[in-house]
Protein backbone atom coordinates (compact mmCIF):
# COMPACT_ATOMS: atom_id res chain seq x y z
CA UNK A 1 42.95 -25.48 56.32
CA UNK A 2 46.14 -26.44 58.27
CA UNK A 3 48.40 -23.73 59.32
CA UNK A 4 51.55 -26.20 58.97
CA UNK A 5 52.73 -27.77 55.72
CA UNK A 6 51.79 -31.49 55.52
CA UNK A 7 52.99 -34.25 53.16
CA UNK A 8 50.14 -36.60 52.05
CA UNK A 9 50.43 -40.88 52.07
CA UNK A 10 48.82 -43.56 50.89
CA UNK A 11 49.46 -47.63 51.40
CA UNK A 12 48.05 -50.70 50.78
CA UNK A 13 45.08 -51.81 53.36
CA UNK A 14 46.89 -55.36 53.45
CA UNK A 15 49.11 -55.02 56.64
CA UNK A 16 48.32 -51.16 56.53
CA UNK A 17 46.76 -51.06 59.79
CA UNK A 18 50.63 -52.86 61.27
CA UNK A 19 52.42 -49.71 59.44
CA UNK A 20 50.42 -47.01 61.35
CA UNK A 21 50.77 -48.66 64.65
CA UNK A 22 54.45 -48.95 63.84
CA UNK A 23 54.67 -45.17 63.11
CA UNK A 24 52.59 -44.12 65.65
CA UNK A 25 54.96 -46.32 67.97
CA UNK A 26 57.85 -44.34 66.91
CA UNK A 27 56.34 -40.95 68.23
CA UNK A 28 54.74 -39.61 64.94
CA UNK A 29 51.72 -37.78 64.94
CA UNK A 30 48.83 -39.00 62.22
CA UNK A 31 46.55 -37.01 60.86
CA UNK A 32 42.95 -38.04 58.40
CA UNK A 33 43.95 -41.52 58.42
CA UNK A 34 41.08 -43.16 56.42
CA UNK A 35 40.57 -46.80 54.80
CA UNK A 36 39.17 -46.82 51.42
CA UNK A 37 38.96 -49.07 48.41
CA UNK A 38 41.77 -51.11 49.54
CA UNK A 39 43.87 -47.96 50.61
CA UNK A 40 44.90 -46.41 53.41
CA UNK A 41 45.51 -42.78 53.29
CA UNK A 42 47.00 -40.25 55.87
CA UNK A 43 48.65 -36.80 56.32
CA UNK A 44 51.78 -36.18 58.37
CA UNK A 45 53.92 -32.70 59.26
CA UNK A 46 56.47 -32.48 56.68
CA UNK A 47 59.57 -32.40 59.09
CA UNK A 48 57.99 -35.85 59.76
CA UNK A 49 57.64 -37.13 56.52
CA UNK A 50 61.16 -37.46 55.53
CA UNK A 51 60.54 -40.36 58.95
CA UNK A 52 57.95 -42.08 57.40
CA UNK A 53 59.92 -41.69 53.83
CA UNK A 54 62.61 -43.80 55.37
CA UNK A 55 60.97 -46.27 57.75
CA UNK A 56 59.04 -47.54 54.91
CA UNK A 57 62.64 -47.63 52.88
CA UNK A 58 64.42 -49.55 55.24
CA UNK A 59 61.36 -52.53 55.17
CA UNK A 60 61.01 -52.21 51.42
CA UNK A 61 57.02 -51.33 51.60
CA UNK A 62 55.19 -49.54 49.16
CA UNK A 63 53.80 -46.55 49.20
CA UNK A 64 52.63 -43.15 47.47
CA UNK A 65 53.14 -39.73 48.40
CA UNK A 66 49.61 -37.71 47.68
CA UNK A 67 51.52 -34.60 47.32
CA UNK A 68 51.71 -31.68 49.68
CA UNK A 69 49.22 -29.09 51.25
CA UNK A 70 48.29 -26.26 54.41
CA UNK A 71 48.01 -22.40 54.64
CA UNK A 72 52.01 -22.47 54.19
CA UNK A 73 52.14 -24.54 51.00
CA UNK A 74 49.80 -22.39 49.26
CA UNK A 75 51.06 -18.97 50.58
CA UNK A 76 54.81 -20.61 49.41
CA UNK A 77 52.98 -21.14 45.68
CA UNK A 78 51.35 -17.86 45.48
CA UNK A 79 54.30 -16.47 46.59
CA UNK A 80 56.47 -17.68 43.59
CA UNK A 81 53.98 -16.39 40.88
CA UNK A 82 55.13 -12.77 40.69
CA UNK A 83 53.59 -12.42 37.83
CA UNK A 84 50.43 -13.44 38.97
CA UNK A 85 51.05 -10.60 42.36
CA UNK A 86 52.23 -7.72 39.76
CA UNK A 87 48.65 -8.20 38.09
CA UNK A 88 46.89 -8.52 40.73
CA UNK A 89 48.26 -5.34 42.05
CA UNK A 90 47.94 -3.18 39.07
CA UNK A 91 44.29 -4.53 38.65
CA UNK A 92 43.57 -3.17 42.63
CA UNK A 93 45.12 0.00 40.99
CA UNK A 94 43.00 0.57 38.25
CA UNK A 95 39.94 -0.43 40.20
CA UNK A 96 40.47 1.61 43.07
CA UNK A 97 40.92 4.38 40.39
CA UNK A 98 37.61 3.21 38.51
CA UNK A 99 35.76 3.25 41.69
CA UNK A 100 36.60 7.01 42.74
CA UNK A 101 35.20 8.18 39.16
CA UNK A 102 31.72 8.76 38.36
CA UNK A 103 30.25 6.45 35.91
CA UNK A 104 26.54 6.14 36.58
CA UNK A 105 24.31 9.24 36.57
CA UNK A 106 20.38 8.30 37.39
CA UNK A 107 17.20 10.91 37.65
CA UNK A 108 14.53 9.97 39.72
CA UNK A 109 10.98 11.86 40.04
CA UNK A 110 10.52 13.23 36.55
CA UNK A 111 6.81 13.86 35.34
CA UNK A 112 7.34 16.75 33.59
CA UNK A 113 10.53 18.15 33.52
CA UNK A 114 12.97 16.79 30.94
CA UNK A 115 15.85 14.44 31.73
CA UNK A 116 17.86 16.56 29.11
CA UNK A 117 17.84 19.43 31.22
CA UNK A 118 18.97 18.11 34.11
CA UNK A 119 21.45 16.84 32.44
CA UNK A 120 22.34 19.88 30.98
CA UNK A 121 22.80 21.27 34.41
CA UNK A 122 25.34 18.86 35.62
CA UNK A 123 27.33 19.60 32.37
CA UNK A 124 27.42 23.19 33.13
CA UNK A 125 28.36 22.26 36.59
CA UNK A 126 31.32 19.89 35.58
CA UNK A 127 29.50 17.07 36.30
CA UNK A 128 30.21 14.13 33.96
CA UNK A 129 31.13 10.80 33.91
CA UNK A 130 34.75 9.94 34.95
CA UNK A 131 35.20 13.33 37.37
CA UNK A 132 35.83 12.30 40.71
CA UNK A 133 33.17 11.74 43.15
CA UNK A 134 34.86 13.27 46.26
CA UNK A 135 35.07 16.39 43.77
CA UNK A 136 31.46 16.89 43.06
CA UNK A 137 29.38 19.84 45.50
CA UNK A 138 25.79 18.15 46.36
CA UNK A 139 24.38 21.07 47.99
CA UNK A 140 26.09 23.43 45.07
CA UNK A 141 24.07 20.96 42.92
CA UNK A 142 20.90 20.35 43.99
CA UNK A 143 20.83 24.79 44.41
CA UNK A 144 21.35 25.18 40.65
CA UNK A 145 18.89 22.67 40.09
CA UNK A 146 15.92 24.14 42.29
CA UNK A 147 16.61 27.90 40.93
CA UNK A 148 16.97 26.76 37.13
CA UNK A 149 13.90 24.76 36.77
CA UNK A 150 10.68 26.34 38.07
CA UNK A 151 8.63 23.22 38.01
CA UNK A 152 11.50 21.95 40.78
CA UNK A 153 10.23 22.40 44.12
CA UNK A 154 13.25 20.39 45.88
CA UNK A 155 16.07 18.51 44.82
CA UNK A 156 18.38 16.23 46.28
CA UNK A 157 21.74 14.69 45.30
CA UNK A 158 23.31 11.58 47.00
CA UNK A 159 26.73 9.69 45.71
CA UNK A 160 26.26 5.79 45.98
CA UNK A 161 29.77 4.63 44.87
CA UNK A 162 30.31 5.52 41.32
CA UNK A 163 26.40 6.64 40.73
CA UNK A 164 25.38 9.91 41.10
CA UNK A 165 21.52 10.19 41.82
CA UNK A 166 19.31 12.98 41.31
CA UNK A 167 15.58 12.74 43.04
CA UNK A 168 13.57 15.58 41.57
CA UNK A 169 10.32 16.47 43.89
CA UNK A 170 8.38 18.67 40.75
CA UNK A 171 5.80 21.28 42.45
CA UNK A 172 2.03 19.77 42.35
CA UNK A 173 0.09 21.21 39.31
CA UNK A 174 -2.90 23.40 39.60
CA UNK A 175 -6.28 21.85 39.65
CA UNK A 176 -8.14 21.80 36.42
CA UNK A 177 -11.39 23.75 37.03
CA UNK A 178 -14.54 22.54 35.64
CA UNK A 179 -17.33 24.48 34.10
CA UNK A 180 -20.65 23.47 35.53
CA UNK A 181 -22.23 25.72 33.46
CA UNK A 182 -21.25 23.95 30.37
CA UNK A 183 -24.17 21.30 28.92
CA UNK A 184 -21.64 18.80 28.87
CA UNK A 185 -23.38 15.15 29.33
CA UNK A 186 -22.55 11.93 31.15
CA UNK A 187 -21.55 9.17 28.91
CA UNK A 188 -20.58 5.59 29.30
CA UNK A 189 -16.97 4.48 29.98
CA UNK A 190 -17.37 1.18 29.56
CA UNK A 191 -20.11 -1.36 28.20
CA UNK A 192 -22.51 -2.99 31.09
CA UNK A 193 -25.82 -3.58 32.30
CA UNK A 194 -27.02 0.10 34.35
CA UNK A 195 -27.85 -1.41 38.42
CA UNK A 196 -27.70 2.10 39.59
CA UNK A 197 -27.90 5.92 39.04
CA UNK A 198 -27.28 8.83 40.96
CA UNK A 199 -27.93 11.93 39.52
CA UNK A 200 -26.47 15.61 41.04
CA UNK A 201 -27.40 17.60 38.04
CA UNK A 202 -28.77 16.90 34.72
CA UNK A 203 -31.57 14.14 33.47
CA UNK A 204 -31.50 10.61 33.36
CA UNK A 205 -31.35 8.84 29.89
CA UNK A 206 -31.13 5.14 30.36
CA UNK A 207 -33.20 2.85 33.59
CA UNK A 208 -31.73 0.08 35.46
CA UNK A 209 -31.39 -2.97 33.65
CA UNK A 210 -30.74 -1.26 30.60
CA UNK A 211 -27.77 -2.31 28.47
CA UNK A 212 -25.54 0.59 27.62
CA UNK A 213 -22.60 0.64 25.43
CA UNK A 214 -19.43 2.61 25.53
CA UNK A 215 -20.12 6.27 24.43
CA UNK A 216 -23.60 6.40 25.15
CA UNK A 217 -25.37 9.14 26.97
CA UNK A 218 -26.24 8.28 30.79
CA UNK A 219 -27.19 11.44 32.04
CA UNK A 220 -28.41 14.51 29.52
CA UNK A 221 -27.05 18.24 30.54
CA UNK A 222 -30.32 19.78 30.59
CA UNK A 223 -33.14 20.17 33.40
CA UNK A 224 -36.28 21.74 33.82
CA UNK A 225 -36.47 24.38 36.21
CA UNK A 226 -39.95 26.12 36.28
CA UNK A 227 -40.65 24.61 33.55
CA UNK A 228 -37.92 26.16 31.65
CA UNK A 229 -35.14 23.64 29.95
CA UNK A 230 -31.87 24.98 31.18
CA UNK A 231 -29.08 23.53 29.90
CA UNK A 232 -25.84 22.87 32.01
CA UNK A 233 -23.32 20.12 33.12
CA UNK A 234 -24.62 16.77 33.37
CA UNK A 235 -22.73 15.27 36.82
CA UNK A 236 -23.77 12.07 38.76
CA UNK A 237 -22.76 8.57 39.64
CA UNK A 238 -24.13 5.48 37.18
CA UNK A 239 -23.30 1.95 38.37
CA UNK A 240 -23.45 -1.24 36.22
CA UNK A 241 -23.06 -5.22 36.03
CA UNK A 242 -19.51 -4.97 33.62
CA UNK A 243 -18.71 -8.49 31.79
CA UNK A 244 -15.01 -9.55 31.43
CA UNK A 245 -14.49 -12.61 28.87
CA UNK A 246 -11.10 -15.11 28.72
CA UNK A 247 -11.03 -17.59 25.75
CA UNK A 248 -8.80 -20.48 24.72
CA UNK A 249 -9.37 -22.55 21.69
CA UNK A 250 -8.35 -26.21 22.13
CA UNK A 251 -6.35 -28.22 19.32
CA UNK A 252 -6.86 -31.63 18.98
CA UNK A 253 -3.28 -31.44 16.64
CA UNK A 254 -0.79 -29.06 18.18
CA UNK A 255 2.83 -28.54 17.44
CA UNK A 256 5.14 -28.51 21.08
CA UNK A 257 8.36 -27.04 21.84
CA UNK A 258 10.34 -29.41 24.22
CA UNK A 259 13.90 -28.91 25.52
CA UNK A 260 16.16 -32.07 24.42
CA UNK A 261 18.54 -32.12 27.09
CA UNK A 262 21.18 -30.01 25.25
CA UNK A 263 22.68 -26.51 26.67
CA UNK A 264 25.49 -24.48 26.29
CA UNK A 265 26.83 -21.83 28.78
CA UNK A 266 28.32 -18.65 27.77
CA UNK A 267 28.90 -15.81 29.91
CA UNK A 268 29.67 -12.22 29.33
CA UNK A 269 31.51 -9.88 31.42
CA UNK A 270 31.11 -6.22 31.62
CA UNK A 271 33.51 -3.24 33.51
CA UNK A 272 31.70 -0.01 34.34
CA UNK A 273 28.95 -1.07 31.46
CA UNK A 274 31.54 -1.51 29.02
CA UNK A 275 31.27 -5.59 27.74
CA UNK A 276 34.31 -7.35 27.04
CA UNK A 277 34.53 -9.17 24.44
CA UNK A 278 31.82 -10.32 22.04
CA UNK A 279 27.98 -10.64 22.56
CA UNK A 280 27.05 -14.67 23.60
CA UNK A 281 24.84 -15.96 20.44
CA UNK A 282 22.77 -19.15 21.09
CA UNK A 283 24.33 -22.21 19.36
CA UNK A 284 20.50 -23.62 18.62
CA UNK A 285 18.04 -22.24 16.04
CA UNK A 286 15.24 -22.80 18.63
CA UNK A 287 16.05 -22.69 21.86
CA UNK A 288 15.16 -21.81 25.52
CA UNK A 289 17.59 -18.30 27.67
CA UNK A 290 17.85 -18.56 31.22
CA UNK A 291 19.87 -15.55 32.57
CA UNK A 292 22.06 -15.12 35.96
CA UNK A 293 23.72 -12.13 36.75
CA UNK A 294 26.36 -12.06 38.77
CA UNK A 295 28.22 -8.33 40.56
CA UNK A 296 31.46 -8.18 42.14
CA UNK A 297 31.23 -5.43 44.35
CA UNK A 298 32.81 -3.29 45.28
CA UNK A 299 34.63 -3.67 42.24
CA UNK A 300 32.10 -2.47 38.49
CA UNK A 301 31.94 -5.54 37.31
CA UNK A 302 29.13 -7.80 36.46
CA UNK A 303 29.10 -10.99 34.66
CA UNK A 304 25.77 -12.42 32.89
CA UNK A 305 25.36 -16.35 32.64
CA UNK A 306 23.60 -16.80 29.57
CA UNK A 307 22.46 -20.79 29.67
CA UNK A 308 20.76 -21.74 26.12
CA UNK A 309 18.80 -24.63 26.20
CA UNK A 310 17.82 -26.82 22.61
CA UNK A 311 14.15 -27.23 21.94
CA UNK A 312 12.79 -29.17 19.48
CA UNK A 313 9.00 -29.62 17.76
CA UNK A 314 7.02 -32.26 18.39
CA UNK A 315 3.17 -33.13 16.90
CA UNK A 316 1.01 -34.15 20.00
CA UNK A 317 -2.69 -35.55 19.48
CA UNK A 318 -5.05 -34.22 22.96
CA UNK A 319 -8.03 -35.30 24.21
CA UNK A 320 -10.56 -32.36 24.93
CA UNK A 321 -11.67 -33.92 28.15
CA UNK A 322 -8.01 -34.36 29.65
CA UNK A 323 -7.57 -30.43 28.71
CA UNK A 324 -10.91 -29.25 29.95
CA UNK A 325 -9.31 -28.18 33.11
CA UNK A 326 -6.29 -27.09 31.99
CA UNK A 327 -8.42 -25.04 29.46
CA UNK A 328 -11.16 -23.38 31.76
CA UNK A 329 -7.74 -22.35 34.43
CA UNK A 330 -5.98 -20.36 31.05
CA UNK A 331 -9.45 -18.86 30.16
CA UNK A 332 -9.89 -17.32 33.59
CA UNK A 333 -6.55 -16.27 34.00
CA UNK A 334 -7.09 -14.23 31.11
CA UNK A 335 -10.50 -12.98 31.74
CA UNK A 336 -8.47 -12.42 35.30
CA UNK A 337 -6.10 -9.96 33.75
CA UNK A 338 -8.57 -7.41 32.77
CA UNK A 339 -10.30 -6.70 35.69
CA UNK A 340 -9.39 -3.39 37.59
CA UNK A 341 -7.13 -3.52 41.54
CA UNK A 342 -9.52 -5.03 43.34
CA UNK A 343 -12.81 -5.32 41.57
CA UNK A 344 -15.94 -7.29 43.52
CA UNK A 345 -16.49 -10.01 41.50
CA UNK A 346 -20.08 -10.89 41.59
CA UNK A 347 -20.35 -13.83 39.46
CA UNK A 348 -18.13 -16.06 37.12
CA UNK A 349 -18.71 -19.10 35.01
CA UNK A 350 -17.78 -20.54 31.79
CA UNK A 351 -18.89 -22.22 28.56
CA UNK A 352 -18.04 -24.57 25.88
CA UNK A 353 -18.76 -23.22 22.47
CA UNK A 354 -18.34 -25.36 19.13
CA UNK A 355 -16.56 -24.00 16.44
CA UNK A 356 -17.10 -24.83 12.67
CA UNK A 357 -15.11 -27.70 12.11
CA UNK A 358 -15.30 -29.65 15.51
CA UNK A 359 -12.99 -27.47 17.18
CA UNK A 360 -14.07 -26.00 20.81
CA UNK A 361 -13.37 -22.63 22.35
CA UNK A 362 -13.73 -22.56 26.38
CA UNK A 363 -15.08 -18.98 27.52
CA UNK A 364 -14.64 -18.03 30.77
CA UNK A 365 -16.46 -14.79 32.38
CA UNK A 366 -16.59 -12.83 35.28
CA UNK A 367 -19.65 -10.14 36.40
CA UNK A 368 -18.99 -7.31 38.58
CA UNK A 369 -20.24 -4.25 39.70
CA UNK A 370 -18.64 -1.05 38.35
CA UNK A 371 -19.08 3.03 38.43
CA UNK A 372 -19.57 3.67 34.33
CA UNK A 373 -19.76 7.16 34.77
């Protein structure tokens, strides 16, 4: 952007190049002179132009003026909207108001304390939204906090422009205590194949290689001690092969949604949370949401790009062999989803089953090796 205000040209190409030598020649400094589509076009200082204006006068040549431009130009035009400054400075106003006010109030750390009584602690305290922030007492704060909620072993309270947040630290809760004397057995968790047992205290129920269901006894709470059956807490460690299944059944006839190269755009702009305006509702019946959000900080404002694309249904016929990898990937990736944070995976394959019908169901399966117990 040029500091100086310039006043833009353009000539015809045919003896164009003659015309800037000439005004060069005559001490006038040039600037973006380019040749284009039969044009030239160039930019000159606009205590120059009135020069140019009447050199080209005086040998009856054509020309355009492109209008006018630079850092002075468009401080000139903003200058002249008043209207335009007034609103801008009232909307500073209001924002720099907004922005010392508390709007936002978050609690972070709750297990077992309720939200509503912190809140009902900040209440007591004053502390609401649209107080002012550089009026609230964080140490005062987190004090009544810690000394009205016994479960509270710390709190601490930070100010993060117009949010207030609360990080509650609740005090560990006492270990549950077990009664080993209690003939209490070991049962299954899950179904699997037993691979091995470890027994502390009680009697083993089921062998290795036995199939075990959910629910079913592994370990009974009773043990013979001098011959004597004494009952008490069964306790031990029972491993198994666990089985985790994926399916997807192929359609030779399936309906597709496919977008049809129609969108709209709507956006939606909201100040402090409150939206302005109407919701955006999708022009389509069926259609495809992709979502943007924008924030203009420091200011509370966000705007949300909502961009609705148009599907439309369409009958495709598939081949079960072009699928079959597509298929066995979808299978697994569900099978996938079920096993635990990282699980040994000790096998995995799949099969094709036919359905009644001719249809065909790809099942996809994955062995590992699991505590049960």
């Amino acid at each position: 952007m040029y500091l100086s205000e310039y006043t833009g040209f353009k000539i015809p190409s045919i003896n164009g190049h003659k015309m800037i030598s000439s005004l060069i020649q005559k001490n006038i400094i040039l600037k973006d002179v380019r040749a284009k589509d039969g044009e030239i076009t160039f930019r000159a200082k606009k205590n120059e132009s009135k020069k140019i204006i009447a050199f080209f006068g005086e040998i009856c040549y054509t020309y355009k003026t492109t209008g006018e431009s630079g850092l002075l130009f468009l401080l000139k035009c903003f200058l002249k909207r008043k209207g335009l400054i007034a609103g801008i400075l009232i909307l500073c106003t209001v924002f720099g108001l907004i922005n010392s006010r508390l709007n936002v109030i978050k609690v972070n750390g709750l297990k077992t304390v309720d939200y509503a009584s912190i809140v009902r602690i900040l209440d007591g305290a004053g502390v609401k939204k649209g107080v002012y922030t550089k009026n609230i007492d964080k140490k005062h704060l987190e004090y009544l906090i810690t000394s009205s909620i016994d479960r509270v072993a710390f709190a601490s309270v930070k100010i993060s422009g117009m949010t207030l947040i609360v990080n509650i630290y609740e005090e560990l809760p006492p270990p549950d205590l077990i009664d080993m004397t209690d003939d209490v057995p070991l049962t299954a968790t899950k179904d699997g194949v037993v691979t091995r047992i470890i027994t502390f205290q009680g009697t083993p129920v089921v062998k290795i290689g036995e199939a075990v269901r959910a629910g079913d006894m592994l370990i009974a709470p009773i043990e013979n001690i001098g011959g004597i059956p004494i009952g008490l807490r069964a306790v031990g460690d029972v491993y198994a092969k666990v089985y985790y299944k994926g399916e997807v059944v192929f359609f030779k006839d399936r309906i597709v949604t496919v977008r049809t190269g129609n969108y709209k755009l709507a956006s939606e702009v909201q100040i402090c949370g409150l939206r302005i305006g109407n919701a955006p509702v999708s022009p389509y019946t069926i259609y495809d949401e992709e979502i943007e959000l924008q924030y203009l900080s420091p200011l509370p404002v966000k705007i949300t790009r909502h961009r609705y694309y148009e599907l439309k249904a369409e009958k495709i016929n598939s081949v079960f062999e072009d699928e079959l990898q597509d298929l066995i990937k979808r299978a697994a990736a569900k099978a996938r989803a079920q096993l635990m944070d990282g699980a040994e995976i000790s096998d995995e394959w799949y099969v094709i089953r036919n359905d009644a019908g001719g249809g065909k169901t790809v099942e996809y399966y994955y062995e590992t090796e699991e505590k049960i117990s």
